[in-house]
Protein backbone atom coordinates (compact mmCIF):
# COMPACT_ATOMS: atom_id res chain seq x y z
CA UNK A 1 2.91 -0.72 15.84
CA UNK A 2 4.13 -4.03 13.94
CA UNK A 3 0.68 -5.46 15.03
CA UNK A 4 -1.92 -2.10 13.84
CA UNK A 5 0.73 -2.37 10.52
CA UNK A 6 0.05 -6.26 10.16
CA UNK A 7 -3.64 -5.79 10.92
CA UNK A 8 -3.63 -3.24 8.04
CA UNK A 9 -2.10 -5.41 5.90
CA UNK A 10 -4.80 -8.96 6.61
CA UNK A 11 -7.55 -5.90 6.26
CA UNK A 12 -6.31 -4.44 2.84
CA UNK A 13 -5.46 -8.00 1.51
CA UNK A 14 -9.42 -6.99 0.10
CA UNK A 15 -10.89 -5.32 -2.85
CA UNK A 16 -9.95 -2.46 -5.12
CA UNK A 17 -11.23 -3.36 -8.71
CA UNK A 18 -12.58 -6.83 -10.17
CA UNK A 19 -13.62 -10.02 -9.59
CA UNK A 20 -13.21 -13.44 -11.64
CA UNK A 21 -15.37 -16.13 -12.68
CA UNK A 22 -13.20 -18.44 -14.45
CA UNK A 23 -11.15 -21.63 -12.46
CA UNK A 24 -8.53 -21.96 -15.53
CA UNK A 25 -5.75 -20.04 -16.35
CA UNK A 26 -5.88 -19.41 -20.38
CA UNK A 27 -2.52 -18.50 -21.90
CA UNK A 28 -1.13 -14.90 -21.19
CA UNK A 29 -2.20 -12.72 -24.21
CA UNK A 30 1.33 -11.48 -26.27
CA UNK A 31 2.75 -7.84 -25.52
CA UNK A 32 0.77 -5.03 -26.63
CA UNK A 33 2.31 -1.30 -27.01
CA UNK A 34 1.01 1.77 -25.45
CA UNK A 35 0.18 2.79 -29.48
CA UNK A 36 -1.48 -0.55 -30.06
CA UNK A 37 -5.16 -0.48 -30.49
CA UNK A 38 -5.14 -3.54 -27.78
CA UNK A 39 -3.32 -1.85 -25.48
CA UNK A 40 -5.17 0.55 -22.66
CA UNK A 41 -4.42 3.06 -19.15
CA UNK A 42 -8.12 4.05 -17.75
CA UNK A 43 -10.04 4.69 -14.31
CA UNK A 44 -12.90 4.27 -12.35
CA UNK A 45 -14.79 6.52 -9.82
CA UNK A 46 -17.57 6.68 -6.62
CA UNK A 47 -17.86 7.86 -3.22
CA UNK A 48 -19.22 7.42 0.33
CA UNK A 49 -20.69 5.96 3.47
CA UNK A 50 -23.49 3.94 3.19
CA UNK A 51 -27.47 2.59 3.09
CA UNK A 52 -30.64 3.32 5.01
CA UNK A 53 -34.46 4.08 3.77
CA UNK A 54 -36.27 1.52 1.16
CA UNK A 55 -38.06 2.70 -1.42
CA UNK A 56 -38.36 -0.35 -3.81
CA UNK A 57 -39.42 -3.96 -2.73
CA UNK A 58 -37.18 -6.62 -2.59
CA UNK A 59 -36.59 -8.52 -5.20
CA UNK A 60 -34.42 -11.81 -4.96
CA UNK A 61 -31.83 -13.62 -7.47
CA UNK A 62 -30.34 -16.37 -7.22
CA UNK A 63 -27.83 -17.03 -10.31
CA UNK A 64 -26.88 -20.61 -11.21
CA UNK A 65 -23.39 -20.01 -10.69
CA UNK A 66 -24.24 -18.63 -7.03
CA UNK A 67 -23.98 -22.05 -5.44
CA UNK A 68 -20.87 -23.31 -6.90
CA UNK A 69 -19.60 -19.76 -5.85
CA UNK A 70 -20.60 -20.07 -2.15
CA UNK A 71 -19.09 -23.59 -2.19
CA UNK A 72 -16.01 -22.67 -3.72
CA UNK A 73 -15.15 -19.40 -1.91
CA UNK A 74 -16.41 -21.19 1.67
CA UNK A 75 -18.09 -18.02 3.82
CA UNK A 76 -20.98 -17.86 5.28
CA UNK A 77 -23.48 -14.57 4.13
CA UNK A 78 -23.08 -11.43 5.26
CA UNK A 79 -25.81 -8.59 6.48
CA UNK A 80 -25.09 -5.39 5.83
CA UNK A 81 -22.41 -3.50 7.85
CA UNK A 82 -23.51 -1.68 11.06
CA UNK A 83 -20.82 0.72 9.99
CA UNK A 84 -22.36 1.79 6.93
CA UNK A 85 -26.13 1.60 8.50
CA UNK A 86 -24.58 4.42 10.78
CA UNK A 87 -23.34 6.60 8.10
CA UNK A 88 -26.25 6.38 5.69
CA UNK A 89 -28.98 9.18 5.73
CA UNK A 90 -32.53 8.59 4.53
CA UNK A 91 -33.34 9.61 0.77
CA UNK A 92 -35.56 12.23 -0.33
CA UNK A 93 -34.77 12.57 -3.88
CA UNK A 94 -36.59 11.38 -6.47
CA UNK A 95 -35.35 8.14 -7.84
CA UNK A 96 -34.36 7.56 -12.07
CA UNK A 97 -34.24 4.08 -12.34
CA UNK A 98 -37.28 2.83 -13.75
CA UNK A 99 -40.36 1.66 -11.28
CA UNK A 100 -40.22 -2.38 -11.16
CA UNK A 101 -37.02 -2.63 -13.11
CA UNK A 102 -35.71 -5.96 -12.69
CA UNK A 103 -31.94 -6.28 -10.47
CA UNK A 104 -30.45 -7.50 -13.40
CA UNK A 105 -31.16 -4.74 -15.78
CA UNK A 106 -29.63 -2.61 -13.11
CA UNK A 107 -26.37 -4.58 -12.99
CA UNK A 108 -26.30 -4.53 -16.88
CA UNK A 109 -27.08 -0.98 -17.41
CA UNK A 110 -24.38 0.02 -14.17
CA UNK A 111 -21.97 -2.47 -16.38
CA UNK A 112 -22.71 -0.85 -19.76
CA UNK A 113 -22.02 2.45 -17.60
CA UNK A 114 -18.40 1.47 -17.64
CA UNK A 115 -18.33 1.42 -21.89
CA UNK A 116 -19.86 -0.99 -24.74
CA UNK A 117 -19.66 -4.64 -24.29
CA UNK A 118 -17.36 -4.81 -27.54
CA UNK A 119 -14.44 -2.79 -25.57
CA UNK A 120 -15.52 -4.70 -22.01
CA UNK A 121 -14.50 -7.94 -24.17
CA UNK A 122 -11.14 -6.97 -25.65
CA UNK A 123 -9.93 -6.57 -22.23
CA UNK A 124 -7.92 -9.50 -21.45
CA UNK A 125 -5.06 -8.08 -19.01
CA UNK A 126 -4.76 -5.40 -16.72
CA UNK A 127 -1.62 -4.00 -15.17
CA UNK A 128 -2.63 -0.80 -12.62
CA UNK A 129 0.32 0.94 -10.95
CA UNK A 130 0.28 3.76 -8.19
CA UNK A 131 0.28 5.22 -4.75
CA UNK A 132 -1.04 3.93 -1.77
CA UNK A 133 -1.67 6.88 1.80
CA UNK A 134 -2.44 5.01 4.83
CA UNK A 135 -3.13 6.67 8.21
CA UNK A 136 -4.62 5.18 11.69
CA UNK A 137 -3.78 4.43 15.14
CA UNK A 138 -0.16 3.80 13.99
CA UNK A 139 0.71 6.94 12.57
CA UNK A 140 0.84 7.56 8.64
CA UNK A 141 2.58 5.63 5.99
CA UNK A 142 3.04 6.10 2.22
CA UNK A 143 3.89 3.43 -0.35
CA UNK A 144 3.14 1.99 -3.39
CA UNK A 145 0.14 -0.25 -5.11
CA UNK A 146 0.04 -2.91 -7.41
CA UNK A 147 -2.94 -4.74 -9.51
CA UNK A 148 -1.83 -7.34 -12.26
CA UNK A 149 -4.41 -9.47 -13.88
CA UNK A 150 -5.16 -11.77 -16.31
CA UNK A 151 -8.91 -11.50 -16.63
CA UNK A 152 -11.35 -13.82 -15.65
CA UNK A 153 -8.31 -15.79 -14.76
CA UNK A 154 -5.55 -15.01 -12.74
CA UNK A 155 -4.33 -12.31 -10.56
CA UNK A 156 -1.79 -10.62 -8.10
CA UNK A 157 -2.21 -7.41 -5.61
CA UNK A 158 0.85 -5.97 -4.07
CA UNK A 159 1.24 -3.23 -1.39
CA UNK A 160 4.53 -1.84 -0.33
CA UNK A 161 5.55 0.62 2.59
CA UNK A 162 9.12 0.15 2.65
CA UNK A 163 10.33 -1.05 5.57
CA UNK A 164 7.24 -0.90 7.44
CA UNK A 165 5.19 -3.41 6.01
CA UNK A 166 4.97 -5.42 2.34
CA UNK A 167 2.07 -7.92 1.25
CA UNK A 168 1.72 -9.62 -1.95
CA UNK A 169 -1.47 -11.66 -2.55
CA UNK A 170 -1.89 -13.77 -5.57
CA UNK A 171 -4.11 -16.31 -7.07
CA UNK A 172 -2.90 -18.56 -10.45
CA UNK A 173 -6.75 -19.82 -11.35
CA UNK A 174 -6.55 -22.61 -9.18
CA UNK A 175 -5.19 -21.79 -5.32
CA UNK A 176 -4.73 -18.26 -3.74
CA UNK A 177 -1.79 -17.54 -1.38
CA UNK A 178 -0.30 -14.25 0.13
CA UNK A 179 2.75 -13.19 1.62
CA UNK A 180 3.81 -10.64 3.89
CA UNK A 181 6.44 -9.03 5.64
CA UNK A 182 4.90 -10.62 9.08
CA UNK A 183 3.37 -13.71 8.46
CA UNK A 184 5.46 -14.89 5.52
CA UNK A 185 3.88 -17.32 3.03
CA UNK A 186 0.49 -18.49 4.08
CA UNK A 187 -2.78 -19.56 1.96
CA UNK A 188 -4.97 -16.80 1.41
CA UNK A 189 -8.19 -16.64 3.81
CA UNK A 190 -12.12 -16.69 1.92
CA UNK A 191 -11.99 -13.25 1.72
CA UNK A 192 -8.86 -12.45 0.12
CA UNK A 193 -9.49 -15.22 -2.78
CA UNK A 194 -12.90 -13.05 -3.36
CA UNK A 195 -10.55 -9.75 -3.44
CA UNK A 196 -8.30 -11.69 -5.74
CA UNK A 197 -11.21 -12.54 -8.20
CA UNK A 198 -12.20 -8.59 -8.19
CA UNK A 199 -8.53 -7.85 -9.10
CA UNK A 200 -9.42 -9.97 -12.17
CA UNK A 201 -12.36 -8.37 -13.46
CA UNK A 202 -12.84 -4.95 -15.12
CA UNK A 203 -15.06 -4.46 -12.44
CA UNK A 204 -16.60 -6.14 -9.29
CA UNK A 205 -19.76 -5.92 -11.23
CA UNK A 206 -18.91 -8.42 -13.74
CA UNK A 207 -18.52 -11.66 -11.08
CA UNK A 208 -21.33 -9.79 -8.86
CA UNK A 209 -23.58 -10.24 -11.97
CA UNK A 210 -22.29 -13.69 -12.81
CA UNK A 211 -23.15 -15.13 -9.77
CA UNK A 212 -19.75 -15.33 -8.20
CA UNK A 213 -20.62 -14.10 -4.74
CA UNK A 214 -23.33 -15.76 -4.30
CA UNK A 215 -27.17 -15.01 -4.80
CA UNK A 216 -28.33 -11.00 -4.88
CA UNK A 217 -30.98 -9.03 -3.51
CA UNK A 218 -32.41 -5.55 -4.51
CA UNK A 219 -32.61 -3.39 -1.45
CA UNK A 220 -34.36 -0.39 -2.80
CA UNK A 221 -33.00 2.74 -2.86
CA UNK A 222 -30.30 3.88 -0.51
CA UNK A 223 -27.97 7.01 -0.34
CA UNK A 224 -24.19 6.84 -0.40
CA UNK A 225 -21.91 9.72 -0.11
CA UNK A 226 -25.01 12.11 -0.88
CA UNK A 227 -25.74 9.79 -3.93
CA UNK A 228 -29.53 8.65 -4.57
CA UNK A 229 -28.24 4.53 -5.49
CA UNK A 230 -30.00 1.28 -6.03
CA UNK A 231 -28.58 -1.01 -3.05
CA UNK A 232 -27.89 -5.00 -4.35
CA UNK A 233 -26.77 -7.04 -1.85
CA UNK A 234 -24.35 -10.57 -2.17
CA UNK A 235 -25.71 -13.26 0.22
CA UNK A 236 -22.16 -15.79 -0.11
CA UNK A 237 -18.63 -14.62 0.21
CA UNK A 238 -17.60 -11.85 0.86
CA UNK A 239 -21.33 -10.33 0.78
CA UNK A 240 -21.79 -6.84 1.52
CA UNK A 241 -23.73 -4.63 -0.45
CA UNK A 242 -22.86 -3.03 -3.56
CA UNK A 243 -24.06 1.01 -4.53
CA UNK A 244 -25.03 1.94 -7.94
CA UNK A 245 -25.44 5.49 -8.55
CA UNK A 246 -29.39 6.29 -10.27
CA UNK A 247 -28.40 8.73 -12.53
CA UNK A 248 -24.62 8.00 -13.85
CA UNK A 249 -25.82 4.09 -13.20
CA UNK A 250 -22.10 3.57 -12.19
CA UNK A 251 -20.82 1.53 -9.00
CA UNK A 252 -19.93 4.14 -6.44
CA UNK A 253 -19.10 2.34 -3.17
CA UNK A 254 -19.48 -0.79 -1.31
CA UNK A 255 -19.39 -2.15 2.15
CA UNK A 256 -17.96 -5.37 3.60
CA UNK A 257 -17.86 -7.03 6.94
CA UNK A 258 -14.36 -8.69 6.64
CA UNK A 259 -13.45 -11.53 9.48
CA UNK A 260 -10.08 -12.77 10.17
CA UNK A 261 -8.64 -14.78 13.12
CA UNK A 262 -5.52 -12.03 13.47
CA UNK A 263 -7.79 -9.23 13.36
CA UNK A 264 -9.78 -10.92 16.77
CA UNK A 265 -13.53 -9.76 15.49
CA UNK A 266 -15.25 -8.73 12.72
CA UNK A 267 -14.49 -5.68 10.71
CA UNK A 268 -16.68 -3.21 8.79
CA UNK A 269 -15.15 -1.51 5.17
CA UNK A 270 -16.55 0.81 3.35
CA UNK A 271 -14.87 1.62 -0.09
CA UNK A 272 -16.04 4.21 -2.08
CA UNK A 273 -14.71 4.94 -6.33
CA UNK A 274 -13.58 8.23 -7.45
CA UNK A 275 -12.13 9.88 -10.46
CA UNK A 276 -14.05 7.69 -13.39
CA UNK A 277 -11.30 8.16 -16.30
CA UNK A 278 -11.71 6.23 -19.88
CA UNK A 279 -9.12 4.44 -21.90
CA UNK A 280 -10.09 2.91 -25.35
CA UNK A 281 -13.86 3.04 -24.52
CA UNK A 282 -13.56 1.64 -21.55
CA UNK A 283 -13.61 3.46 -17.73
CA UNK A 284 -11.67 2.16 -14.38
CA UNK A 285 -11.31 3.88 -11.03
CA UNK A 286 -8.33 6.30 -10.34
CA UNK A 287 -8.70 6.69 -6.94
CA UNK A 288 -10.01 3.96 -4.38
CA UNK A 289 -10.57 4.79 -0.90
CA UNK A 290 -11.40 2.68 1.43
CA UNK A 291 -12.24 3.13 5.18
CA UNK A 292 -12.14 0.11 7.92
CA UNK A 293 -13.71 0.32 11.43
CA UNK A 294 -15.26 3.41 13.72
CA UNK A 295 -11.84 5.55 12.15
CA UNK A 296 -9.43 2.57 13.12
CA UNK A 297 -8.02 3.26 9.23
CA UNK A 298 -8.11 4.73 6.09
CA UNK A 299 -6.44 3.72 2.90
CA UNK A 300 -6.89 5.90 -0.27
CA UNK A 301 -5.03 4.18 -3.75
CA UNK A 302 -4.14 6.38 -6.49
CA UNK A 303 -3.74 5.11 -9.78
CA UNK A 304 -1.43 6.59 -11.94
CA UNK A 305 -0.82 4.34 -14.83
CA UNK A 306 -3.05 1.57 -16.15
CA UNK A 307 -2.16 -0.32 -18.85
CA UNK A 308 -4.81 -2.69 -20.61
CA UNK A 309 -3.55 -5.96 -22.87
CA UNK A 310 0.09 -5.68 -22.31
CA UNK A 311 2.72 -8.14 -21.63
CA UNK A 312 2.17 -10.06 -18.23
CA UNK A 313 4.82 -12.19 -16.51
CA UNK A 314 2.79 -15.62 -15.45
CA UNK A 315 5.31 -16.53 -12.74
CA UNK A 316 4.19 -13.43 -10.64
CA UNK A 317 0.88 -15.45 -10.06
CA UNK A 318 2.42 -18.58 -8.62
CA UNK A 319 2.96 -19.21 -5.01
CA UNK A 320 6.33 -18.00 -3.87
């Protein structure tokens, strides 16, 4: 059981919210109240499985900062998941985003989905507290989640089951390390330090649009969890392809082929966002779900408390 558990943990070392551009760490902003104007608790939503019928040409991007991101964050690309080719199911709905619209007015409009640029901006920490259900071969466990961030900059992710397993992962601006209840203290693997840079963004979309994971590509239209989306896929670390929803324009899934030596072979996620909820203009995911393998697990994060520009402690991003 130890092993599954410390399986679970290398797998959800990944995403839930964010992603980072930025190699410095800037100062921690001062303490904000809950009554401050600067100070914020949101959510963020979407749902489902995955891709499947085209019904838009391809159309490549290749962002300046997508080089220096493959280099830095040293993975090869990835195709999309056979996991999430299996659960798609062709579309036959009509589709609203314009004909020939370009991939990066989709990313800005899916982006501008989430609340005006103005309150984007004043974000500058995040702080996300809740529960964490995890079921699978093992049996079922229930714990508690973590996201701290300093965004753009730095950022930590912590998962706690008690007794059965603990994992911290954190990344000061510079190097990215984790620790758990198994392995100890170890550097973090390629795909963690991308999870690491979502924690840091308001949303994946930010360092997707940026250039952070490396080039993108417009897929056409896909469905996801009985959603008509436009697919855009990441060619550099950790790739996978990313589902915006036509008519809400918001991101409502994702999914990732994750390799790590102590897992033995590749594994296929698929994480969907659920329960969209807004905080001083701005909205974040409440609930997170994510599901790894043919039903090997299934992780679902609820958020119950997000606080935006409050106090941060910077030692919780340095290496143990």
């Amino acid at each position: 059981m130890k092993r599954l558990l410390y399986s679970w943990g290398v797998v959800t070392g990944l995403l839930v919210v964010g992603g980072c551009t930025s190699s410095e760490s800037p100062a921690v902003p001062a303490a904000a109240t809950a009554d401050d104007p600067g100070s914020d608790v949101a959510g963020v939503a979407g749902t489902g499985p995955a891709p499947v019928s085209e019904k838009r040409a391809e159309a490549d991007s290749s962002p300046t900062a997508a080089a220096k991101a493959a280099a830095t964050l040293d993975a090869p690309p990835a195709a999309e998941p056979e996991l999430a080719k299996a659960a798609a199911s062709a579309v036959s709905s009509e589709s609203d985003t314009p004909a020939g619209a370009s991939i990066e007015s989709i990313l800005d409009a899916a982006i501008e989905s989430l609340g005006e640029a103005a309150a984007i901006a004043r974000v500058k920490t995040i702080k996300r507290t809740g529960t964490v259900h995890v079921e699978g071969e093992f049996g079922a466990f229930d714990g508690t989640t973590e996201r701290v961030a300093v965004v753009d900059a730095q950022a930590r992710s912590v998962m706690n089951l008690g007794d059965a397993y603990e994992q911290t992962l954190g990344w000061n601006g510079q190097t990215a390390w984790s620790k758990d209840t198994q392995a100890g203290v170890q550097d973090a693997q390629p795909y963690q330090r991308v999870q690491l840079r979502m924690v840091a963004a308001v949303s994946p979309l930010v360092p997707l649009r940026g250039g952070v994971f490396g080039a993108i590509k417009l897929l056409g239209t896909r469905e996801f969890a009985g959603l008509t989306c436009d697919a855009v896929q990441a060619s550099g670390p950790p790739g996978g392809t990313f589902y915006l929803d036509q008519q809400s324009k918001r991101l409502v899934g994702l999914t990732l082929t994750i390799n790590d030596p102590q897992l033995g072979s590749d594994v296929t996620l698929v994480q969907t966002y659920a329960d969209f909820q807004e905080h001083h203009g701005v909205l974040l995911p409440h609930k997170v779900t994510m599901e790894v393998g043919q039903d090997q697990m299934k992780l679902v994060h609820d958020y119950t408390r997000t606080e935006l520009n409050g106090e941060i402690d910077p030692q919780g991003f340095q290496r143990p």
